[in-house]
N, C-alpha and C. Protein backbone atom coordinates (compact mmCIF):
# COMPACT_ATOMS: atom_id res chain seq x y z
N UNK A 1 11.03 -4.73 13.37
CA UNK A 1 10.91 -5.52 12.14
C UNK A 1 11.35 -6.95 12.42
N UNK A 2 10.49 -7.73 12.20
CA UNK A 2 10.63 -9.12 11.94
C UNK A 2 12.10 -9.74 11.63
N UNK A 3 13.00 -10.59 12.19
CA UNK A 3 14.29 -10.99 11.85
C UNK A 3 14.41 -12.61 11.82
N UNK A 4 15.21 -13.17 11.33
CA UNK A 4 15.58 -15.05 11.97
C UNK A 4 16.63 -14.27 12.96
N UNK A 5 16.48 -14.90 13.75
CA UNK A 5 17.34 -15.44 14.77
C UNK A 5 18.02 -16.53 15.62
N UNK A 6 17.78 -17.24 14.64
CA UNK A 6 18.00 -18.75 15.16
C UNK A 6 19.97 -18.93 14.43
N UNK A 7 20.40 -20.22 14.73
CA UNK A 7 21.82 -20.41 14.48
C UNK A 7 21.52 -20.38 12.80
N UNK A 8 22.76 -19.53 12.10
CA UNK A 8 22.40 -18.82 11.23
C UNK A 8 23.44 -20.41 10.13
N UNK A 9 24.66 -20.51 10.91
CA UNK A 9 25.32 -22.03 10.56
C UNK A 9 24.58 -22.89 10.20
N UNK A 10 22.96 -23.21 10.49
CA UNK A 10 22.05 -24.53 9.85
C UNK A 10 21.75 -24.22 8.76
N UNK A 11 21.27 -23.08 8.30
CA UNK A 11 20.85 -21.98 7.24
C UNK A 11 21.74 -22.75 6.19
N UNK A 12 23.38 -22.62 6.42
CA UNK A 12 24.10 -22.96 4.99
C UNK A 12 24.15 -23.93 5.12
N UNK A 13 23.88 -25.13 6.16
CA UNK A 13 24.10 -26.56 5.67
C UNK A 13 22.59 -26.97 4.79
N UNK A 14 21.50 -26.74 5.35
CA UNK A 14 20.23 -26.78 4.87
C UNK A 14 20.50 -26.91 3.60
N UNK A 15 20.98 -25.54 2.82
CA UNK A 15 21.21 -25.45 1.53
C UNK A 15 22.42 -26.02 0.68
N UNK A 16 23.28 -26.72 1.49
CA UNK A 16 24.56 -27.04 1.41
C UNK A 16 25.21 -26.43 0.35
N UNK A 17 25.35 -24.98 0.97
CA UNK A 17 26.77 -24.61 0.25
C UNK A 17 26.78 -22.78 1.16
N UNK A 18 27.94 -22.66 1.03
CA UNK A 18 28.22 -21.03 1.92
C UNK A 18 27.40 -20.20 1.70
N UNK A 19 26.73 -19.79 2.52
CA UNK A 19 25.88 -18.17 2.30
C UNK A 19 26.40 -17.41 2.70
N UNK A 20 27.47 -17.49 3.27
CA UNK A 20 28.59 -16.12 4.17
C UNK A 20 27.73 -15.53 4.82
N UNK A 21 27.24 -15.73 5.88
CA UNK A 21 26.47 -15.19 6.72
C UNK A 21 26.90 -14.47 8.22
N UNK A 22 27.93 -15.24 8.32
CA UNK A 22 29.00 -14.77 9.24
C UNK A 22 30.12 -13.87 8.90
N UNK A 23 30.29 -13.58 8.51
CA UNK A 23 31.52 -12.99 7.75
C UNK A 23 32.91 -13.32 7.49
N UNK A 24 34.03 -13.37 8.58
CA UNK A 24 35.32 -13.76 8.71
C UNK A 24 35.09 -14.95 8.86
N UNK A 25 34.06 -15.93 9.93
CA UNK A 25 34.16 -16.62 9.90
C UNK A 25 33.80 -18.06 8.74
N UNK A 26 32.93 -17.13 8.11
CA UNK A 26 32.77 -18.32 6.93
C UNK A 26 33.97 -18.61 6.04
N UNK A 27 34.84 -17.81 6.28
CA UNK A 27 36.60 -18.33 5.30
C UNK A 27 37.15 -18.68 6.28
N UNK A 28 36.93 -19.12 7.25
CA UNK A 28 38.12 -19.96 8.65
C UNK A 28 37.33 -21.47 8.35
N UNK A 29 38.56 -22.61 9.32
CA UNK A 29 38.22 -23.90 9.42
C UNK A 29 36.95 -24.21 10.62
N UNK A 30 36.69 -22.82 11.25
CA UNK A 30 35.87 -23.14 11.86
C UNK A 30 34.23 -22.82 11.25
N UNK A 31 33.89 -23.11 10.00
CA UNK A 31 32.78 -22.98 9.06
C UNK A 31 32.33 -24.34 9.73
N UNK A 32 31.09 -24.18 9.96
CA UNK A 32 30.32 -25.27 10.19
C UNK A 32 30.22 -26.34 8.84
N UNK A 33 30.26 -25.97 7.58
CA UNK A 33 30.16 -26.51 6.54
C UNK A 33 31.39 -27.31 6.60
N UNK A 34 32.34 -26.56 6.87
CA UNK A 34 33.33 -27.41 6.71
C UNK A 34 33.41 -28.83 7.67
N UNK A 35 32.95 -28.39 8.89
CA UNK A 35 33.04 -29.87 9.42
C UNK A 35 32.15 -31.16 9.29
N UNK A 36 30.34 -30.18 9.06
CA UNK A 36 29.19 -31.24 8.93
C UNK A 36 28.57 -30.75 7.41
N UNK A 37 29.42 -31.14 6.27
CA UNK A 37 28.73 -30.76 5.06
C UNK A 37 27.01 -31.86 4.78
N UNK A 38 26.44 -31.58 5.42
CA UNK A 38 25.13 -31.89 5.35
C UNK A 38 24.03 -31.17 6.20
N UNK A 39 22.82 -31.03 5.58
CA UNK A 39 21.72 -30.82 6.76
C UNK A 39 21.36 -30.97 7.96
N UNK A 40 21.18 -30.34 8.60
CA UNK A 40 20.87 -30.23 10.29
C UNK A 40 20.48 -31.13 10.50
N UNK A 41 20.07 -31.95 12.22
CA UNK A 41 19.06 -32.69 12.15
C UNK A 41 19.34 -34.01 12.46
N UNK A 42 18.50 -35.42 12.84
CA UNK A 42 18.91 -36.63 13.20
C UNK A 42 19.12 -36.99 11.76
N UNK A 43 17.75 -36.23 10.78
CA UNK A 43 17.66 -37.13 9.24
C UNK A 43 18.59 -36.32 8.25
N UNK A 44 19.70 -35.73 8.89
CA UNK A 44 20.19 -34.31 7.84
C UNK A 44 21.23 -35.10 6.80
N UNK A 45 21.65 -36.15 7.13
CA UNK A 45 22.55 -37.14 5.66
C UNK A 45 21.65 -37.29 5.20
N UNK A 46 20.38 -38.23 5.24
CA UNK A 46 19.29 -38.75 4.34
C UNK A 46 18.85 -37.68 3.76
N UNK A 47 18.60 -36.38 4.11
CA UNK A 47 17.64 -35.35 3.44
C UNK A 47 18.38 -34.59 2.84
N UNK A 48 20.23 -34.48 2.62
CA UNK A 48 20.77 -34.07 2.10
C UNK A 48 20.74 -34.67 0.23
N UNK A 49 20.86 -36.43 0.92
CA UNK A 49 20.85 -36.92 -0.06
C UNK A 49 19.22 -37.19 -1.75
N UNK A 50 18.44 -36.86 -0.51
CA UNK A 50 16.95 -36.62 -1.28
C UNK A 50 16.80 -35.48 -2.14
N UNK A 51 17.63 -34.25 -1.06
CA UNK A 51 17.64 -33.10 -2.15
C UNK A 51 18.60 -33.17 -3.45
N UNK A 52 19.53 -33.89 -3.60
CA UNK A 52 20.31 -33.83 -4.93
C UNK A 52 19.29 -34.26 -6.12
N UNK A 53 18.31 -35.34 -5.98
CA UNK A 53 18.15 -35.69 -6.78
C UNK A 53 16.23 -35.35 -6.33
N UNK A 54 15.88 -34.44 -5.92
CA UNK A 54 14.37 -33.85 -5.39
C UNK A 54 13.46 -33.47 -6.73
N UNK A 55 12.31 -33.50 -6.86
CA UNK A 55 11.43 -32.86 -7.95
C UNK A 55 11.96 -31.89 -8.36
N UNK A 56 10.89 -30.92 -9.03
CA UNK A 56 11.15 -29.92 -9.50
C UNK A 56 10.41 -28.81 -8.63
N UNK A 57 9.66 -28.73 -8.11
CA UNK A 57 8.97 -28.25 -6.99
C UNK A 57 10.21 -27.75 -5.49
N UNK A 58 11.23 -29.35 -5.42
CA UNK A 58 12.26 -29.10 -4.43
C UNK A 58 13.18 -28.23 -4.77
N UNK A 59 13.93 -28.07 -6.37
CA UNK A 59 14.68 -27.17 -6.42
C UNK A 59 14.16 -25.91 -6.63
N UNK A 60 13.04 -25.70 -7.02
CA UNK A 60 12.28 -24.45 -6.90
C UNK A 60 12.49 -23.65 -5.36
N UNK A 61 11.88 -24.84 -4.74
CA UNK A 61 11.67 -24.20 -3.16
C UNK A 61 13.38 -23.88 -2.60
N UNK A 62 14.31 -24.75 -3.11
CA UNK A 62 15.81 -24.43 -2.43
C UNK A 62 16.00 -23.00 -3.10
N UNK A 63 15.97 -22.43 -4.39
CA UNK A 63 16.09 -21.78 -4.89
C UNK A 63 16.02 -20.45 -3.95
N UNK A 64 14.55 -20.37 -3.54
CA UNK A 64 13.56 -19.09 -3.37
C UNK A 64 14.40 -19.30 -2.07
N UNK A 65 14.87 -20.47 -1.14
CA UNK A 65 15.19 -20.31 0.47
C UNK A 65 16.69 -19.56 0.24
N UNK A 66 17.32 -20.12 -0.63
CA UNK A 66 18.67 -19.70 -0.81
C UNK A 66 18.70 -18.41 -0.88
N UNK A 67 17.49 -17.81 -1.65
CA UNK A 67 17.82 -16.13 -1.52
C UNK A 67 17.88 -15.61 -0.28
N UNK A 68 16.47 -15.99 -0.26
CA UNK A 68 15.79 -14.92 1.05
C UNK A 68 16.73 -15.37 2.06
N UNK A 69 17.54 -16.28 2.05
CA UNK A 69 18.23 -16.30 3.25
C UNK A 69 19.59 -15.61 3.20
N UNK A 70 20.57 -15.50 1.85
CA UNK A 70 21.24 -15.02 1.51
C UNK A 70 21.35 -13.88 1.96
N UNK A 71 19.91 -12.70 1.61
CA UNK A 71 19.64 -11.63 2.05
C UNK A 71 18.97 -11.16 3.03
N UNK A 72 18.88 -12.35 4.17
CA UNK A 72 18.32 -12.39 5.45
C UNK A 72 16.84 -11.59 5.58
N UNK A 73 15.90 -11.97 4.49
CA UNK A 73 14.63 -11.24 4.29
C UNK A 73 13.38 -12.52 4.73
N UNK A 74 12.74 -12.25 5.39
CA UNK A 74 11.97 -13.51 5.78
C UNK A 74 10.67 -13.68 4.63
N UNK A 75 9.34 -14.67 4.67
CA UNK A 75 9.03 -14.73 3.51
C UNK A 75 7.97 -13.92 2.88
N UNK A 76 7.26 -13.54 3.98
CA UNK A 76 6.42 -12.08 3.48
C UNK A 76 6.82 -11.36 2.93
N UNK A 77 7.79 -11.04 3.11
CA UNK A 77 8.90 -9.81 3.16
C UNK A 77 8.94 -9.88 1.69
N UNK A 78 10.18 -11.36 1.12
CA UNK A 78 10.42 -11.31 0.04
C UNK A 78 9.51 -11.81 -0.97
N UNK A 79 8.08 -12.19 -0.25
CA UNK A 79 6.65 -12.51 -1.43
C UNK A 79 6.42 -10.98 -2.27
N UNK A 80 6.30 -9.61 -1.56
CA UNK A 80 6.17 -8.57 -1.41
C UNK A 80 7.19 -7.93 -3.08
N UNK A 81 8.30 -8.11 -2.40
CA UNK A 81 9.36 -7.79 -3.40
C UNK A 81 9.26 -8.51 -5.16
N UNK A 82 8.64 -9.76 -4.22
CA UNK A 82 8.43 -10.58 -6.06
C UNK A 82 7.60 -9.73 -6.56
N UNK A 83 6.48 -9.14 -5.64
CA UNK A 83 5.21 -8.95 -6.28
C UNK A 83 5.47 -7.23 -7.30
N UNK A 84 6.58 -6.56 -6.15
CA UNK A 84 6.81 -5.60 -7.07
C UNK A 84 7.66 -5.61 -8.59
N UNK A 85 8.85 -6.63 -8.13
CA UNK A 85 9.87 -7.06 -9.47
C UNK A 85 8.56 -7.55 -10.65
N UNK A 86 7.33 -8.25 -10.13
CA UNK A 86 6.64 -8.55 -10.93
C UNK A 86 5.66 -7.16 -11.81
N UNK A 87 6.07 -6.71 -11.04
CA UNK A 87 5.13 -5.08 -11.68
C UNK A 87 6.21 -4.15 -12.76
N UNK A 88 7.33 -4.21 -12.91
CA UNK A 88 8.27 -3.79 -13.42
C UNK A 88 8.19 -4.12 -14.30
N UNK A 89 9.20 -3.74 -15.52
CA UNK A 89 9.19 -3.69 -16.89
C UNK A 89 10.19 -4.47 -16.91
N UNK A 90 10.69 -5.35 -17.92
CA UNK A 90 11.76 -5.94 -17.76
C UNK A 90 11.62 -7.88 -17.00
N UNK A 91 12.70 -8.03 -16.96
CA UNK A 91 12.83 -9.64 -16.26
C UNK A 91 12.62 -9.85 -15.22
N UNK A 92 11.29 -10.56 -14.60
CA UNK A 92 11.03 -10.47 -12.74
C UNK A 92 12.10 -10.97 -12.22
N UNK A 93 13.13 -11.85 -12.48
CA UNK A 93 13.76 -12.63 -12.12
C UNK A 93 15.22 -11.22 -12.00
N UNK A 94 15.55 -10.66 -13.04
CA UNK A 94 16.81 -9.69 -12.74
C UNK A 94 16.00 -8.69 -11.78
N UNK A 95 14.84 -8.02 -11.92
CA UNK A 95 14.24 -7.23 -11.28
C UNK A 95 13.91 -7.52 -9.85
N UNK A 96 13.76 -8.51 -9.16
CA UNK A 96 13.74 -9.04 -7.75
C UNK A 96 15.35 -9.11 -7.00
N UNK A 97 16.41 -9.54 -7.69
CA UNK A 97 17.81 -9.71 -7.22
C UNK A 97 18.32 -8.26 -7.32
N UNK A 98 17.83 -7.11 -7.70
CA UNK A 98 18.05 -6.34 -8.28
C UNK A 98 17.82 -5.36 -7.51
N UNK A 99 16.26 -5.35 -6.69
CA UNK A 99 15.36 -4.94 -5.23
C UNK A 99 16.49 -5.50 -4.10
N UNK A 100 16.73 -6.68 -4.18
CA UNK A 100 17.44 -7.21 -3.12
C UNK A 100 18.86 -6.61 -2.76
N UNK A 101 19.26 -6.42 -4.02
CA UNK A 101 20.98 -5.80 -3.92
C UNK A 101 20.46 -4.30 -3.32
N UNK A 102 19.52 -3.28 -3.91
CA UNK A 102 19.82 -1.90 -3.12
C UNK A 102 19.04 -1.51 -1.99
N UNK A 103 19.00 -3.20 -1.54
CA UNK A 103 18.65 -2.79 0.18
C UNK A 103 19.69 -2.23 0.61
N UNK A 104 19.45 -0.94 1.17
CA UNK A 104 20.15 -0.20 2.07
C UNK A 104 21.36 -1.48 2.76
N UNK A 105 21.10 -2.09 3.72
CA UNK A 105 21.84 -2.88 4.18
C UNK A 105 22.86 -3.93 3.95
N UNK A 106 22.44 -4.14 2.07
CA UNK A 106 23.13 -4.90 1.28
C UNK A 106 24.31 -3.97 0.82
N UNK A 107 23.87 -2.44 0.32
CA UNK A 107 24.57 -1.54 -0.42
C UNK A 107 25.90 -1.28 0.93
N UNK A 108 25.16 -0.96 2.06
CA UNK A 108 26.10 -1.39 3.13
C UNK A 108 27.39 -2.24 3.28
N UNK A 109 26.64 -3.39 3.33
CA UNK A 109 28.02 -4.69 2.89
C UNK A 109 28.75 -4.67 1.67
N UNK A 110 28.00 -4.34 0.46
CA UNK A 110 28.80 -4.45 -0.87
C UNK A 110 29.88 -3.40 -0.85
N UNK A 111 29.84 -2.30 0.33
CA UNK A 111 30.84 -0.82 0.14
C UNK A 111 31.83 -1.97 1.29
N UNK A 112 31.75 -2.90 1.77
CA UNK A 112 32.63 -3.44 2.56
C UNK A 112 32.73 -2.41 4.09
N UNK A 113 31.49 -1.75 4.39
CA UNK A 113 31.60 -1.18 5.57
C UNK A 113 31.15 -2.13 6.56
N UNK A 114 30.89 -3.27 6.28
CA UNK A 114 30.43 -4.09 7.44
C UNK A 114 30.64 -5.80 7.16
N UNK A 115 30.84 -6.54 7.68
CA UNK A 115 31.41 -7.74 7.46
C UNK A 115 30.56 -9.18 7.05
N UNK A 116 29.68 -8.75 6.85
CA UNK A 116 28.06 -9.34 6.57
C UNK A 116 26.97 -8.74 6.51
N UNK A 117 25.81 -9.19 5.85
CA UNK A 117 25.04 -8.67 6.25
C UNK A 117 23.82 -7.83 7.29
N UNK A 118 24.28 -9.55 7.82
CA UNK A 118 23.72 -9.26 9.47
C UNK A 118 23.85 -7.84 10.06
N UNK A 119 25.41 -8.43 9.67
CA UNK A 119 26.31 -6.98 10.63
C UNK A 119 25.63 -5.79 10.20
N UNK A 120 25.87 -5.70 8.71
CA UNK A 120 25.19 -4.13 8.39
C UNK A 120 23.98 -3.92 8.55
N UNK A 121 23.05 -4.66 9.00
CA UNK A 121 21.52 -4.55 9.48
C UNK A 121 21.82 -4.06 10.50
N UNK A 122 22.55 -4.38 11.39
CA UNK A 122 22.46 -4.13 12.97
C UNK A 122 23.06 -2.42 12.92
N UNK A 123 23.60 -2.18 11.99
CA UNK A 123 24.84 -0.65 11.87
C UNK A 123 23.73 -0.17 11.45
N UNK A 124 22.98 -0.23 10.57
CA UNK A 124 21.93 0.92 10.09
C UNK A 124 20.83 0.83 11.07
N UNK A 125 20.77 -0.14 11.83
CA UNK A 125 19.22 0.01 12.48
C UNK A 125 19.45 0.75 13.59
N UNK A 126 21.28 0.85 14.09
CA UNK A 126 21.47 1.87 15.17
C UNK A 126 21.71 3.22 14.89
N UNK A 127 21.35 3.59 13.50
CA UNK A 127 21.11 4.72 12.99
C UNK A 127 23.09 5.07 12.21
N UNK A 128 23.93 4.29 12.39
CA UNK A 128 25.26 4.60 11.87
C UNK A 128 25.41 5.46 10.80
N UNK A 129 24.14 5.30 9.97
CA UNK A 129 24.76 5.69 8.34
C UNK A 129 23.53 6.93 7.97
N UNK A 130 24.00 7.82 6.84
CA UNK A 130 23.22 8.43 6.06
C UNK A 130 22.60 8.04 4.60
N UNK A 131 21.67 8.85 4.28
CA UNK A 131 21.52 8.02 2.91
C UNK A 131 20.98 9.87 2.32
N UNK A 132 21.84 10.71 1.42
CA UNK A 132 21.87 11.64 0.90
C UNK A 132 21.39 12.53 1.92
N UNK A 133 22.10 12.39 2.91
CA UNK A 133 22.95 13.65 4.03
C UNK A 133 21.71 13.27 5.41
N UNK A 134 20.40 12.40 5.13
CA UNK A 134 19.27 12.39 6.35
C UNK A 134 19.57 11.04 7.13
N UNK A 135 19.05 10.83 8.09
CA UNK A 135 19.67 9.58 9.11
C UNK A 135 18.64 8.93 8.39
N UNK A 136 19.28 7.54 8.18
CA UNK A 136 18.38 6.13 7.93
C UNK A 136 18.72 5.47 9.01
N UNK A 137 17.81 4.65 8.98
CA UNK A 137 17.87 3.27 10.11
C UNK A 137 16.93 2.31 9.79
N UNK A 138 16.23 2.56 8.39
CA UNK A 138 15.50 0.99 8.02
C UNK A 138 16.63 -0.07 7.01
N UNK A 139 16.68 -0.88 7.54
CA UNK A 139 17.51 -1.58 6.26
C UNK A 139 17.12 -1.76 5.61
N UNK A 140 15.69 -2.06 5.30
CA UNK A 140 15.40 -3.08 3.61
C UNK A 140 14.95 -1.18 2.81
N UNK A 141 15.20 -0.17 3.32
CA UNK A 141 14.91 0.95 2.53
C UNK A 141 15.79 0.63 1.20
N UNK A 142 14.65 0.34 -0.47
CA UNK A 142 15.56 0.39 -1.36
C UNK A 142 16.27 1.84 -1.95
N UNK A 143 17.36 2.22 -2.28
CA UNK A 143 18.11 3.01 -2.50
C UNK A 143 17.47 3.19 -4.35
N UNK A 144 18.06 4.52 -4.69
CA UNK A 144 17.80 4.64 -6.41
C UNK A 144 19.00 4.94 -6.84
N UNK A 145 19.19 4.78 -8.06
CA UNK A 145 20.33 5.44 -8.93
C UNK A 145 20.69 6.67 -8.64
N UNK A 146 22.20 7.16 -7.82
CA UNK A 146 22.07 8.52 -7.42
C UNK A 146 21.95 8.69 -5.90
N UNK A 147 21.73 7.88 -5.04
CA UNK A 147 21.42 8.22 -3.52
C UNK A 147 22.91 7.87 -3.22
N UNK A 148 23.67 8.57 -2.37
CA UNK A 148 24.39 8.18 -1.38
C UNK A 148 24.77 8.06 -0.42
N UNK A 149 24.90 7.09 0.42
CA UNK A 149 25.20 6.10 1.43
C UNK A 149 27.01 6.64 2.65
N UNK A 150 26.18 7.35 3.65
CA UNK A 150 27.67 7.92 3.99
C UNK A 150 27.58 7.68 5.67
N UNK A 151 28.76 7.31 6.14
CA UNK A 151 28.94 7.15 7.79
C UNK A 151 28.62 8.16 8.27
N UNK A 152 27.89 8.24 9.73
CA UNK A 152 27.46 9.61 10.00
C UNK A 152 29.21 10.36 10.78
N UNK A 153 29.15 11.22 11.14
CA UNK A 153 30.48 12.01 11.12
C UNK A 153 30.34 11.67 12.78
N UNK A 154 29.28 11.26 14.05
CA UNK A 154 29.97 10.96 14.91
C UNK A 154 30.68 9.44 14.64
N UNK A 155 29.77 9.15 14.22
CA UNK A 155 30.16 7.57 13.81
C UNK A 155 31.61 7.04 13.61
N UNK A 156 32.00 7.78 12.71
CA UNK A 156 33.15 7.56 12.20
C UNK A 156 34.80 7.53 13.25
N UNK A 157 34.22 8.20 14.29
CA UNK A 157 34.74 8.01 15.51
C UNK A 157 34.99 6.90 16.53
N UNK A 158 34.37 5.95 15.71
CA UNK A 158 34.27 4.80 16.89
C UNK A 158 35.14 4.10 16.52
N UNK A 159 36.37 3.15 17.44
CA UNK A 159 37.50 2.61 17.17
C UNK A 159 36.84 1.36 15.95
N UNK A 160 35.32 0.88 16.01
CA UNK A 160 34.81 -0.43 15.44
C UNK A 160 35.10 0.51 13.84
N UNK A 161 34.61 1.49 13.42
CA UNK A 161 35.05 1.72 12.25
C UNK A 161 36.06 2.29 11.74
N UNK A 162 37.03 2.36 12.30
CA UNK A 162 38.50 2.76 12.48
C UNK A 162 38.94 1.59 11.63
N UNK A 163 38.96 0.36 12.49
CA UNK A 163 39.20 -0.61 12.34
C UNK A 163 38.50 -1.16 10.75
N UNK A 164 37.32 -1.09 10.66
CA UNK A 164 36.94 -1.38 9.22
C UNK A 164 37.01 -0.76 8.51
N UNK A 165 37.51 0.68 8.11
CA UNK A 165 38.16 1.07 6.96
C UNK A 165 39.12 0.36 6.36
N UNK A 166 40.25 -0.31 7.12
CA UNK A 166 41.57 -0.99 6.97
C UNK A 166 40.65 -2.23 6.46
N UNK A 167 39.85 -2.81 7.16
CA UNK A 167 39.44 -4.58 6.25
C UNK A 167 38.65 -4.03 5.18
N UNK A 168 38.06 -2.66 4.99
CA UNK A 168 37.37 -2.49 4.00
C UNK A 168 38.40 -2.54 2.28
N UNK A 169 39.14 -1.77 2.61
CA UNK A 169 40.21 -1.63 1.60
C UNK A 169 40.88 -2.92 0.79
N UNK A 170 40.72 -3.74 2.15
CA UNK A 170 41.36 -4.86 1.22
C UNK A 170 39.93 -5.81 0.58
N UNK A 171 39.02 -5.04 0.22
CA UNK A 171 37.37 -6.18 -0.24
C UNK A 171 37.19 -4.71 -1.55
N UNK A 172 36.95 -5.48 -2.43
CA UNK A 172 36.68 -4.57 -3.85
C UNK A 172 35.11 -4.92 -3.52
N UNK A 173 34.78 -3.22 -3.76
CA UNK A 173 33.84 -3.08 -3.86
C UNK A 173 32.91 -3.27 -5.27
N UNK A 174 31.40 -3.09 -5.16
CA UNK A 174 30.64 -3.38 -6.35
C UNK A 174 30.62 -2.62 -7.40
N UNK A 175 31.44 -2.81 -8.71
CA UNK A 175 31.17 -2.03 -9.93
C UNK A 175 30.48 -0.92 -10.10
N UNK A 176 29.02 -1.15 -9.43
CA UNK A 176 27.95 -0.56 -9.50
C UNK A 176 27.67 0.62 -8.18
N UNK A 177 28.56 0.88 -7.75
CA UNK A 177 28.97 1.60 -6.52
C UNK A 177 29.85 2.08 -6.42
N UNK A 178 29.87 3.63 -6.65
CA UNK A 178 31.26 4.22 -6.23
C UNK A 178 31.37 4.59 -4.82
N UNK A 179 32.47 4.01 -4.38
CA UNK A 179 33.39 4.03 -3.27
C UNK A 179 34.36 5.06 -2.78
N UNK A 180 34.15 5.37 -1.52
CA UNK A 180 35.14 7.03 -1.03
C UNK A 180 35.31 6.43 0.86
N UNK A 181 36.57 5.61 0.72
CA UNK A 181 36.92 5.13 1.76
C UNK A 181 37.18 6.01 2.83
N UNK A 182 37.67 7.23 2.04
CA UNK A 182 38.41 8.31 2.91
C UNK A 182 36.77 9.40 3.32
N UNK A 183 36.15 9.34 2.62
CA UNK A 183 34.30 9.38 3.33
C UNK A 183 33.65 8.15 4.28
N UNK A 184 34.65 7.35 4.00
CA UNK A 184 33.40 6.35 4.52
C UNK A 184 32.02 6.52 3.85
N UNK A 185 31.85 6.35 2.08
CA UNK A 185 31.19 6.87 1.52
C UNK A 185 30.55 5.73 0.74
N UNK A 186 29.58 5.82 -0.03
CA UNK A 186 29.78 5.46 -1.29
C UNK A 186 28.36 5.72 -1.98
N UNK A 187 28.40 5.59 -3.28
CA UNK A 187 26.90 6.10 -4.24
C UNK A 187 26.80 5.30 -5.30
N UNK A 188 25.36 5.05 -5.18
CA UNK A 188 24.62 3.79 -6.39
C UNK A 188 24.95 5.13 -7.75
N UNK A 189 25.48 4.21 -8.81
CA UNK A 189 25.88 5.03 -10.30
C UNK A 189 25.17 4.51 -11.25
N UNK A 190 24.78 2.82 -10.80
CA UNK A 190 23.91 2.33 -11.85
C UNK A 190 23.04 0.89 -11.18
N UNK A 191 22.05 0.65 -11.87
CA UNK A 191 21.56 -0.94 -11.39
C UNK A 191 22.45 -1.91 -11.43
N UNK A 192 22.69 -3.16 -10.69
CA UNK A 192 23.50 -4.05 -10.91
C UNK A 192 23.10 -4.54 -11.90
N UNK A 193 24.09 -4.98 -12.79
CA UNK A 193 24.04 -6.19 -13.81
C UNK A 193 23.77 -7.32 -13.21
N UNK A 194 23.63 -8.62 -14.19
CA UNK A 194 23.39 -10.04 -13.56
C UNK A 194 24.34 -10.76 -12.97
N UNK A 195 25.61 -10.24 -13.96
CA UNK A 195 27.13 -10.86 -13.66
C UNK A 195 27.39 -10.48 -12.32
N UNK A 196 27.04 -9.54 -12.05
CA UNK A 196 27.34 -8.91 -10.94
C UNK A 196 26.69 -9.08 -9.29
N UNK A 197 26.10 -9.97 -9.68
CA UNK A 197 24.83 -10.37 -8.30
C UNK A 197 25.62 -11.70 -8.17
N UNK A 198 25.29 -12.50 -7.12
CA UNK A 198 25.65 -14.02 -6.15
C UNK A 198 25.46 -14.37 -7.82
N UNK A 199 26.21 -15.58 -8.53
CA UNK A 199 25.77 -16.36 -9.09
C UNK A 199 24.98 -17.74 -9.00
N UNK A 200 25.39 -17.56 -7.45
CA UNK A 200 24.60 -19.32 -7.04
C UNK A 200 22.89 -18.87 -6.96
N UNK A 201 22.59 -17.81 -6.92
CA UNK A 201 21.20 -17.62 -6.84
C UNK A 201 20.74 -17.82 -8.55
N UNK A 202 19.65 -18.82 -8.29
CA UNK A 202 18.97 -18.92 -9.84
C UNK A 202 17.49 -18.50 -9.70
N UNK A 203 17.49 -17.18 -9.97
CA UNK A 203 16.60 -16.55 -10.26
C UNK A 203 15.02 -17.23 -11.38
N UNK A 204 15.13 -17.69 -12.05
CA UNK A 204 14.35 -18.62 -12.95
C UNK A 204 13.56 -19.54 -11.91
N UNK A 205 14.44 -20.18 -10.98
CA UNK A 205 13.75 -21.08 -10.41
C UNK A 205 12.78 -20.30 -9.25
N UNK A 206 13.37 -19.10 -9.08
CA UNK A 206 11.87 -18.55 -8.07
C UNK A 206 11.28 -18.17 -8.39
N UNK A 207 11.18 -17.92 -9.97
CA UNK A 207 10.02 -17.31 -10.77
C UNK A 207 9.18 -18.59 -10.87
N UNK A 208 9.38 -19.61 -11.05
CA UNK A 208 8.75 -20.81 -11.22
C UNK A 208 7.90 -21.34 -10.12
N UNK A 209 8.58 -21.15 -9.03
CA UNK A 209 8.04 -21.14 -7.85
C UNK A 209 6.58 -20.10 -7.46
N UNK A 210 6.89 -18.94 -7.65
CA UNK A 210 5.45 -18.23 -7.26
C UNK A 210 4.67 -18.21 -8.50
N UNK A 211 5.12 -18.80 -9.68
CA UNK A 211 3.99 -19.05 -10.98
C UNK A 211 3.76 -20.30 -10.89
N UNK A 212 3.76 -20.87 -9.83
CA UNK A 212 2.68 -22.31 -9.93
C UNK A 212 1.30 -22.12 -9.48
């Protein structure tokens, strides 16, 4: 499956502001943001400064990048997802962030079993986890109300998740997810709310974006 792989640090200056993409390291002084708060690049002050005050077309397009990058989904990928949130009943805009949160790999990070996203892409694609007792290993598999998400039992053996039970404990998990540390567990109970998703993502503006 298709991934970015490029320095994932340009990603949040581009957009200038944290996507936590790294994990630990995006709360240390060594955040790239923190040292070059502007865009990549020879022109990255000037084009920082164009985007504050850009059309409406520009904050559209920051909008839609901010997700898909948020949730490390490239743009086919997340054209796809609009197209289904767009088939749904309800708000395309809650209904797309909504696809995005019970990616397998997201539900991953939100139980705090992995320290980013990245990270939990890479844990499910090496087959780490279950999803109602059968091996998964696709990440963008969306999950339903009711599936749960459990370390496989060799897995749980490995000093790397030893170790992240202890950082898991101290990260509250999502409302919308019950949590069983002592499983290395956890199960979707309900859809996320809005409150409950990134607030820096503005959903409105990527609806605007693929309805032009």
């Amino acid at each position: 499956m298709a991934r970015y792989t490029g320095p994932v640090c340009k990603l949040c200056r581009r957009e200038g502001e944290k996507l936590y993409l790294k994990g630990a390291r995006c709360f240390s002084p060594k955040c790239a943001l923190e040292k070059r708060n502007y865009a990549p690049g020879v022109h990255g002050r000037a084009q920082s400064a164009r985007s504050e005050r850009g059309s409406d077309y520009s904050r559209q397009l920051r909008a839609k990048q901010r997700a898909r990058r948020t949730y490390g989904v490239l743009e086919r990928q997340f054209r796809r997802y609009y197209s289904d949130a767009l088939r749904k009943r309800g708000l395309t805009g809650l209904n797309l962030l909504q696809l995005l949160e019970l990616r397998l790999d997201n539900v991953v990070y939100r139980l705090g079993l992995a320290d980013s996203r990245a990270q939990a892409r890479q844990l499910v694609n090496h087959g780490h986890f279950t999803v109602n007792g059968i091996k998964a290993d696709i990440p963008s598999m969306i999950l339903k109300v009711g599936d749960s998400v459990t370390l496989r039992e060799g897995s749980a053996k490995l000093d790397f998740f030893k170790d992240m039970a202890e950082v898991a404990e101290k990260r509250a998990s999502s409302l919308w997810l019950d949590r069983d540390l002592g499983k290395m567990s956890g199960k979707v109970t309900r859809f996320p709310e809005r409150a409950e998703i990134d607030g820096t993502l503005d959903e409105q503006l990527i609806v605007e974006y693929y309805s032009r």
